[in-house]
Each structure stands twice: as C-alpha cells, then as structure tokens.
N, C-alpha and C. Protein backbone atom coordinates (compact mmCIF):
# COMPACT_ATOMS: atom_id res chain seq x y z
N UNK A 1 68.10 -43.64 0.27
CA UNK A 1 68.73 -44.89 -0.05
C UNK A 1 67.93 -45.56 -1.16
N UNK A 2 68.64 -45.82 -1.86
CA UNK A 2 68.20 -46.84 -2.98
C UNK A 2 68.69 -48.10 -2.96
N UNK A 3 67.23 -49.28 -3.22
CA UNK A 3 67.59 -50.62 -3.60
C UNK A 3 67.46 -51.37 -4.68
N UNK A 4 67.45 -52.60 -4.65
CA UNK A 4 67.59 -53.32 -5.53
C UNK A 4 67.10 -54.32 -5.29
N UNK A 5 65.54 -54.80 -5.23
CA UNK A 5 65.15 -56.21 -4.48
C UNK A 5 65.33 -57.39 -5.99
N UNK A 6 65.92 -58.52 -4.92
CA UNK A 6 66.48 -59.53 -6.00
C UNK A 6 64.98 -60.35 -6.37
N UNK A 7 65.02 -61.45 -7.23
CA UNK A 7 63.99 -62.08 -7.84
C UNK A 7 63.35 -62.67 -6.48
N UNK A 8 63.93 -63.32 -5.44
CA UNK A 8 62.97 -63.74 -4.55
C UNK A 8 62.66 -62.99 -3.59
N UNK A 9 62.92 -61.61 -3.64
CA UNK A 9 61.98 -60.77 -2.71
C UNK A 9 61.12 -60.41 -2.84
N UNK A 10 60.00 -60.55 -2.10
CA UNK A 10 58.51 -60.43 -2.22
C UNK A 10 57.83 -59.06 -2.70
N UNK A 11 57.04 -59.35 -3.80
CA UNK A 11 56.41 -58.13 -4.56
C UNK A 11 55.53 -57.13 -3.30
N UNK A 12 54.82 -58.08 -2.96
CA UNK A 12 54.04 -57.13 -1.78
C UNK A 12 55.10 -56.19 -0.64
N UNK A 13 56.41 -56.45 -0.81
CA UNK A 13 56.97 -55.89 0.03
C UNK A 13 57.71 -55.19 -0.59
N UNK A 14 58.20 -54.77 -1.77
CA UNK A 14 58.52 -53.82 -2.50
C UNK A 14 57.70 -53.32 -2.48
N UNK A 15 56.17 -53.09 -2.69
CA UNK A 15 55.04 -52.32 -3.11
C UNK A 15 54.91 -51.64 -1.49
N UNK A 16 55.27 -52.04 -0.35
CA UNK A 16 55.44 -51.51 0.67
C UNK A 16 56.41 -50.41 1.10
N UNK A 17 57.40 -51.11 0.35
CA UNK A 17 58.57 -50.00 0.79
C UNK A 17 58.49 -48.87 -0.64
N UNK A 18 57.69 -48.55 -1.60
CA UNK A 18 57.36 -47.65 -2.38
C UNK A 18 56.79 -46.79 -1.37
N UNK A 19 55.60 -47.33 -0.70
CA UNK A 19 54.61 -46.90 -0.09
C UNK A 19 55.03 -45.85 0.47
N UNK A 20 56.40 -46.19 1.32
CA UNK A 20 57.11 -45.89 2.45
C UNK A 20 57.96 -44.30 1.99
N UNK A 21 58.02 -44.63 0.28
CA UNK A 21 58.53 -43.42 -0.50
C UNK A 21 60.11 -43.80 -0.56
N UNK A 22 60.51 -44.98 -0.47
CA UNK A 22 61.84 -45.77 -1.10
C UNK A 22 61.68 -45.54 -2.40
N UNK A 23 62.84 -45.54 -3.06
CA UNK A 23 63.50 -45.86 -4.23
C UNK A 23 63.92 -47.15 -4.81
N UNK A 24 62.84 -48.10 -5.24
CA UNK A 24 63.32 -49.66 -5.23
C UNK A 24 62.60 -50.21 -6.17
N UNK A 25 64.21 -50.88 -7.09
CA UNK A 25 63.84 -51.55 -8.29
C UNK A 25 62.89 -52.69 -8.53
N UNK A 26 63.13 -53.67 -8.71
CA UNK A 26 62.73 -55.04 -9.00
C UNK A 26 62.87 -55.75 -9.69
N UNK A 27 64.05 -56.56 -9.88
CA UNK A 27 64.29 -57.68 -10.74
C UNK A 27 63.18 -58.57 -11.05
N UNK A 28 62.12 -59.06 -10.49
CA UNK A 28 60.90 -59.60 -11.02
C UNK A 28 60.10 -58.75 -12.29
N UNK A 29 60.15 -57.42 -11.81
CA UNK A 29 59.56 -56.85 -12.46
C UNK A 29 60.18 -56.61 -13.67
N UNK A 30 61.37 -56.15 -13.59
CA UNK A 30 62.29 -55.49 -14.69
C UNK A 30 62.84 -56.33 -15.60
N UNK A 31 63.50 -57.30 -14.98
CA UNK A 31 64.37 -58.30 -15.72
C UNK A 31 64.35 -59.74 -14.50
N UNK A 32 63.18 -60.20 -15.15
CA UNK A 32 63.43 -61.63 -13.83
C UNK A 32 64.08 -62.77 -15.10
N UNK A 33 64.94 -63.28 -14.12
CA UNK A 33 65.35 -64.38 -14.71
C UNK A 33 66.90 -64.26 -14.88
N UNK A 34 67.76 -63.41 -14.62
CA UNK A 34 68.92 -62.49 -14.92
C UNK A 34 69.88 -63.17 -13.84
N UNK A 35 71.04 -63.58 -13.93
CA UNK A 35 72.02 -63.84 -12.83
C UNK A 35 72.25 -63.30 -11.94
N UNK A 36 72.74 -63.94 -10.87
CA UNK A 36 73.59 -62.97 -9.65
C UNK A 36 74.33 -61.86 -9.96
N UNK A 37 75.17 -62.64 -11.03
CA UNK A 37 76.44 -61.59 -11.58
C UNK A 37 76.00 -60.55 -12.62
N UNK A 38 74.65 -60.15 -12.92
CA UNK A 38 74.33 -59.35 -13.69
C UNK A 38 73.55 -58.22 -12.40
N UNK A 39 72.84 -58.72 -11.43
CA UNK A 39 72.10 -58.24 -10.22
C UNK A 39 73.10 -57.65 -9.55
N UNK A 40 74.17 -58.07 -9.31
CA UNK A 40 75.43 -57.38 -8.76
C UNK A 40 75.63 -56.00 -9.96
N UNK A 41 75.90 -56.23 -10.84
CA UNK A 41 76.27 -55.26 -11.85
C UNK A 41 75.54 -54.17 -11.75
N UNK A 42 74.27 -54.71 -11.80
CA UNK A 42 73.22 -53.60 -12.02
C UNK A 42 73.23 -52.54 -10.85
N UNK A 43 72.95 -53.52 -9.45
CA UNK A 43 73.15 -52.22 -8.66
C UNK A 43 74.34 -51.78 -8.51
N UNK A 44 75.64 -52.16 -8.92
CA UNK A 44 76.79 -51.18 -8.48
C UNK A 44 76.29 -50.08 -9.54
N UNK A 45 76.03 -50.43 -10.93
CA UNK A 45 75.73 -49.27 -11.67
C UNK A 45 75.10 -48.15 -11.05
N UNK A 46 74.09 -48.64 -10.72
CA UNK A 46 72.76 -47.54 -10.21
C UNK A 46 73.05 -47.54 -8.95
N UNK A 47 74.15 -47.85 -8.14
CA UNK A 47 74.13 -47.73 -6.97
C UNK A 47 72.99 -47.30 -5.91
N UNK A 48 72.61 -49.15 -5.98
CA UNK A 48 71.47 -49.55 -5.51
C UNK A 48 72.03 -50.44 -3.86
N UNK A 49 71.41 -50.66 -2.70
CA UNK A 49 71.20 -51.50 -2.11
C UNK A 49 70.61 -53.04 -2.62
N UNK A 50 71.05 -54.08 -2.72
CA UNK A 50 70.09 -55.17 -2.84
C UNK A 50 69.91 -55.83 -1.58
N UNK A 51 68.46 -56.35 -1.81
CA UNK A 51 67.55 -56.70 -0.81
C UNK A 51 67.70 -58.32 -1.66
N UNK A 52 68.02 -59.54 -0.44
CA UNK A 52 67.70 -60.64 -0.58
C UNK A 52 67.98 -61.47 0.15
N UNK A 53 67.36 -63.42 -0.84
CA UNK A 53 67.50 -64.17 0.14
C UNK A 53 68.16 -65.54 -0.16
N UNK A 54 69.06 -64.52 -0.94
CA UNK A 54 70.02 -65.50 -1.41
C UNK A 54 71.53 -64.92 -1.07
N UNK A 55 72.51 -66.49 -0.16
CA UNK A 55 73.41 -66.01 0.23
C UNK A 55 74.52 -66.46 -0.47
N UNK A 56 74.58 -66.34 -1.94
CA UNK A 56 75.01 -66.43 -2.49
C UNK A 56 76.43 -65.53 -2.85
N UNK A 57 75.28 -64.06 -2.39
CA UNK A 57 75.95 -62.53 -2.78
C UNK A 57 77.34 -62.76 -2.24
N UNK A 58 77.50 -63.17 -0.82
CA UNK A 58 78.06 -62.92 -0.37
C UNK A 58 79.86 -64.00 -0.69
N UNK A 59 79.41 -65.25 -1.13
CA UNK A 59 80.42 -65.37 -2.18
C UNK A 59 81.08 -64.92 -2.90
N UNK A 60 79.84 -64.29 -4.26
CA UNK A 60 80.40 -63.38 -5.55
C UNK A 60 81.43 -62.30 -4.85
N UNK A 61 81.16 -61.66 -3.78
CA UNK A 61 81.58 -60.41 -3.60
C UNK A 61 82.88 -60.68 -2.90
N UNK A 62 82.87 -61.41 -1.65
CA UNK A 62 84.51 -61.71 -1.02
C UNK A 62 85.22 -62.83 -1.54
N UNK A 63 84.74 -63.64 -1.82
CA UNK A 63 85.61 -65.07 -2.37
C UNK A 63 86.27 -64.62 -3.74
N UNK A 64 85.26 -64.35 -4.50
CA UNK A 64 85.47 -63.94 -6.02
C UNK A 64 85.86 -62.85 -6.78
N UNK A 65 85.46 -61.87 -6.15
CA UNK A 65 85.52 -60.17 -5.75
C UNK A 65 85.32 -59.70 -6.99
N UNK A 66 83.96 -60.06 -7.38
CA UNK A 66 82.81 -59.46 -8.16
C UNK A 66 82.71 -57.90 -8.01
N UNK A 67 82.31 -56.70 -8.71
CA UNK A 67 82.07 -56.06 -8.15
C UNK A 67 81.04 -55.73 -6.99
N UNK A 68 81.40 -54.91 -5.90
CA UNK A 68 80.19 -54.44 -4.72
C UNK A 68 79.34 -53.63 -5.19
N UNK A 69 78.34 -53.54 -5.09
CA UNK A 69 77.08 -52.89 -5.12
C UNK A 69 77.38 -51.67 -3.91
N UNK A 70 76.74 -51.05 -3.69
CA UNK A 70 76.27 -49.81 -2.82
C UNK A 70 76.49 -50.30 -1.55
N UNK A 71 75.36 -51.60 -0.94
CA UNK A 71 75.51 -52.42 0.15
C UNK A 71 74.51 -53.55 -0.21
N UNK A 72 74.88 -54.91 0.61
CA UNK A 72 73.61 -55.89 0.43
C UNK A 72 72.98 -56.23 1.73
N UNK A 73 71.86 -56.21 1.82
CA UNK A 73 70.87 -56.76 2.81
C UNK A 73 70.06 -57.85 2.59
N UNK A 74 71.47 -59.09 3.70
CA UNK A 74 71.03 -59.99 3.10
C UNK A 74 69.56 -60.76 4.01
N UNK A 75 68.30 -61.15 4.16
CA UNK A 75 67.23 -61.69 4.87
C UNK A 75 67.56 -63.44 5.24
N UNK A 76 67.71 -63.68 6.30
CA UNK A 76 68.43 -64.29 6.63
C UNK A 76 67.38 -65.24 7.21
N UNK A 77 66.55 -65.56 6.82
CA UNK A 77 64.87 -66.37 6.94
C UNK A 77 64.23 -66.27 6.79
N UNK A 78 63.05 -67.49 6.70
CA UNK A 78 61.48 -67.57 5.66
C UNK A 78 60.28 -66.92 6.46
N UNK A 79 59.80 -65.52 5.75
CA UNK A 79 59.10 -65.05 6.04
C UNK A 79 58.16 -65.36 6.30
N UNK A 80 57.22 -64.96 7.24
CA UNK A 80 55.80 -65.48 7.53
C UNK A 80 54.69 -65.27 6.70
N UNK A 81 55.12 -63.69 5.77
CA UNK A 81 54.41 -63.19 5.62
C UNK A 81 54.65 -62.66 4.20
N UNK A 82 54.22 -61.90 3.21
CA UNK A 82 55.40 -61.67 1.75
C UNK A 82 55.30 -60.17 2.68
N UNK A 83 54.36 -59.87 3.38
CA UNK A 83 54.78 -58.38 3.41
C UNK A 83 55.91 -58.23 5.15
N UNK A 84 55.94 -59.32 5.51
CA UNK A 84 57.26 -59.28 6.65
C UNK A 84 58.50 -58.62 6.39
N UNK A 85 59.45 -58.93 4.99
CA UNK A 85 60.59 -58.51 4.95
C UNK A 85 60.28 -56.86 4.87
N UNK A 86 59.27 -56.27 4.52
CA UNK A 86 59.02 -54.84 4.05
C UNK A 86 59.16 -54.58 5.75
N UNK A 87 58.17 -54.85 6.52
CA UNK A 87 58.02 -54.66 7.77
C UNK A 87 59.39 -54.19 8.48
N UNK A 88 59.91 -55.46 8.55
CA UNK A 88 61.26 -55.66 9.18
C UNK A 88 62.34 -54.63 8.85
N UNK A 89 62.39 -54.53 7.27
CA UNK A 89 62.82 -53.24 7.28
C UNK A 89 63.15 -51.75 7.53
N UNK A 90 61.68 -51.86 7.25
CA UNK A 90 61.38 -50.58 7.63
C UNK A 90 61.48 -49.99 9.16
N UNK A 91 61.61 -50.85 10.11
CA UNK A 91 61.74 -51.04 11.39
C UNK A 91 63.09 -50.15 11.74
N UNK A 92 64.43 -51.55 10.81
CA UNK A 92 65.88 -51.07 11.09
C UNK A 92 66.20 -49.91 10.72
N UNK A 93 65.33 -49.19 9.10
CA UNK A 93 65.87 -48.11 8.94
C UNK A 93 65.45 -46.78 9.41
N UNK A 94 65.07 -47.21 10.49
CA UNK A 94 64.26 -45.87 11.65
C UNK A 94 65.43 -45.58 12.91
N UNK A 95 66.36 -47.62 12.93
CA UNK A 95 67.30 -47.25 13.92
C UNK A 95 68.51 -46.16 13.56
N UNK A 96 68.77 -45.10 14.70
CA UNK A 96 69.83 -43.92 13.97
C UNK A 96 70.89 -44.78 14.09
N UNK A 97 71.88 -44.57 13.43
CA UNK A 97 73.33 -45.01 13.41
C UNK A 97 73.52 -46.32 12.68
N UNK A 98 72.21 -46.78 12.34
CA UNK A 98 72.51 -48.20 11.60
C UNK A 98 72.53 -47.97 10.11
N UNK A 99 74.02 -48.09 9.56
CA UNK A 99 73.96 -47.95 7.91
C UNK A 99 74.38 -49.32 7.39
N UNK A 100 73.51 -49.42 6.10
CA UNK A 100 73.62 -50.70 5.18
C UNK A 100 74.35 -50.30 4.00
N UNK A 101 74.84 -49.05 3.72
CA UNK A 101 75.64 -48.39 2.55
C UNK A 101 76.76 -49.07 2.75
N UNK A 102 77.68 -49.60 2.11
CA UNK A 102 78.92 -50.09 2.20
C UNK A 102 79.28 -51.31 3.30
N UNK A 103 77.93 -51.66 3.49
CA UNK A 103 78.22 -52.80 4.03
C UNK A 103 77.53 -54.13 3.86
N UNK A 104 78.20 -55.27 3.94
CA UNK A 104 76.96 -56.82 3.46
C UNK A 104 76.40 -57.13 4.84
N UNK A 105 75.25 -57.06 4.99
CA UNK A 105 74.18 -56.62 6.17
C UNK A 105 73.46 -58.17 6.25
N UNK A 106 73.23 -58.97 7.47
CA UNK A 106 73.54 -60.38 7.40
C UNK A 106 71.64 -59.87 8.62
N UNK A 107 70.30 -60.23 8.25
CA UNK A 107 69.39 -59.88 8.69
C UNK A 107 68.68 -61.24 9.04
N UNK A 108 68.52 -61.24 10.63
CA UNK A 108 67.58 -62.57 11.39
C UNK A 108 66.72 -62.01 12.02
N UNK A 109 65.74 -62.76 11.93
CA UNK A 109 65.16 -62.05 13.20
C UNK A 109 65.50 -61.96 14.68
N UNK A 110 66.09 -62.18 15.09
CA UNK A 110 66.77 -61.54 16.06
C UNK A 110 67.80 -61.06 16.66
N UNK A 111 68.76 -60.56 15.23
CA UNK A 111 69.98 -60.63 15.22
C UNK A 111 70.51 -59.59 13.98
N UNK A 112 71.21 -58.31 14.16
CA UNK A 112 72.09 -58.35 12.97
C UNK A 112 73.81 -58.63 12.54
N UNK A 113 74.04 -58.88 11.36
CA UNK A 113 75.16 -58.78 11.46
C UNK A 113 75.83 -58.00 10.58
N UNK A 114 76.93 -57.28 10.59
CA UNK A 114 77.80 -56.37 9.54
C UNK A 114 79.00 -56.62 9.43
N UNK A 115 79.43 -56.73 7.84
CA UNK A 115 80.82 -56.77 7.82
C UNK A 115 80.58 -55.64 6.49
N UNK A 116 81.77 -54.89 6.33
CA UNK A 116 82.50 -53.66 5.06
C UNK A 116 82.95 -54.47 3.93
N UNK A 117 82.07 -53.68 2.95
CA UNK A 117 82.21 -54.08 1.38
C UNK A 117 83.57 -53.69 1.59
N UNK A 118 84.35 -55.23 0.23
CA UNK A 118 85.77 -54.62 -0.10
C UNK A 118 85.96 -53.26 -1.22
C-alpha cells in the first residue's frame, strides 16, 4: 500500500512508517504549501492512500466529487505524540480483513469508521 501523508501529518511518523518499509510520500517534504485539491490529484495519480487531519477530504470527495484518491485515512484526533499516528497505524494494518483501499477511513482512538469511495 501506498500513501500520501498530507502537510499536517507528522514527519516523525512518516519517517516511521518508512521504517516499517511503507511507501509514503510527503507533502511537507515534496510540495508543502499545495491545496487540498491538488493533494487529492496527486494521490489519485500515483494512487496513493492519504494520511490526515484534515476533514476537509471528505467534502471535496462526496459533496463536490473531486476526484478519489486510492483511499483516505482520515486521524480523527490530536496526537499525543508526532510519532502516535505512525503507531496507531501500524497497529490497524496488522488487523486481517481491514482495507483502507477504496475507502474514506474515519480513525479515533477508539473507534473506526468506513464508508466506499464514489
């Protein structure tokens, strides 16, 4: 799986999920400063997952019907930690049967939720 962490996802936790031997971009790194609607673009291109914590996505994509990306995972509260969201991750994608491909992935801590990209 490949992602796409948006500008406010934490560097230390991309540098984690490298660690981990993910495939994951970085809008900070690459192009910070860039719109939603260009972050959307990008990963449908590269059919990427984006990682974020902005619930914005989820506007562009059903209200407006922007193009979908791959899937979004959206973090759905303020980390304790910059390297928490890596953590947390890495957690769900150990659970079998849980896919974030084609779907906008709604992430709490104690809770998930899924609904299917249009």
């Amino acid at each position: 799986m490949r992602f796409l962490a948006n500008e406010n996802f934490p560097l230390p936790s991309v540098q984690l999920l490298r660690l981990a031997g993910y495939d994951i971009a970085s809008v900070t790194e690459d192009s910070p400063g860039i719109e939603d609607t260009e972050v959307l673009t990008r990963a449908a291109n590269e059919q990427r997952v984006i990682l974020t914590f902005d619930r914005d996505y989820g506007e562009l994509i059903y209200r407006l019907r922007l193009p979908s990306p791959t899937g979004v995972i959206y973090l759905r509260f303020r980390p304790h930690t910059p390297e928490e969201p890596a953590t947390l991750l890495l957690n769900l994608l150990e659970i079998e049967g849980l896919q974030f491909e084609g779907r906008f992935t709604v992430v709490e801590r104690d809770q998930i939720r899924q609904r299917p990209l249009p």
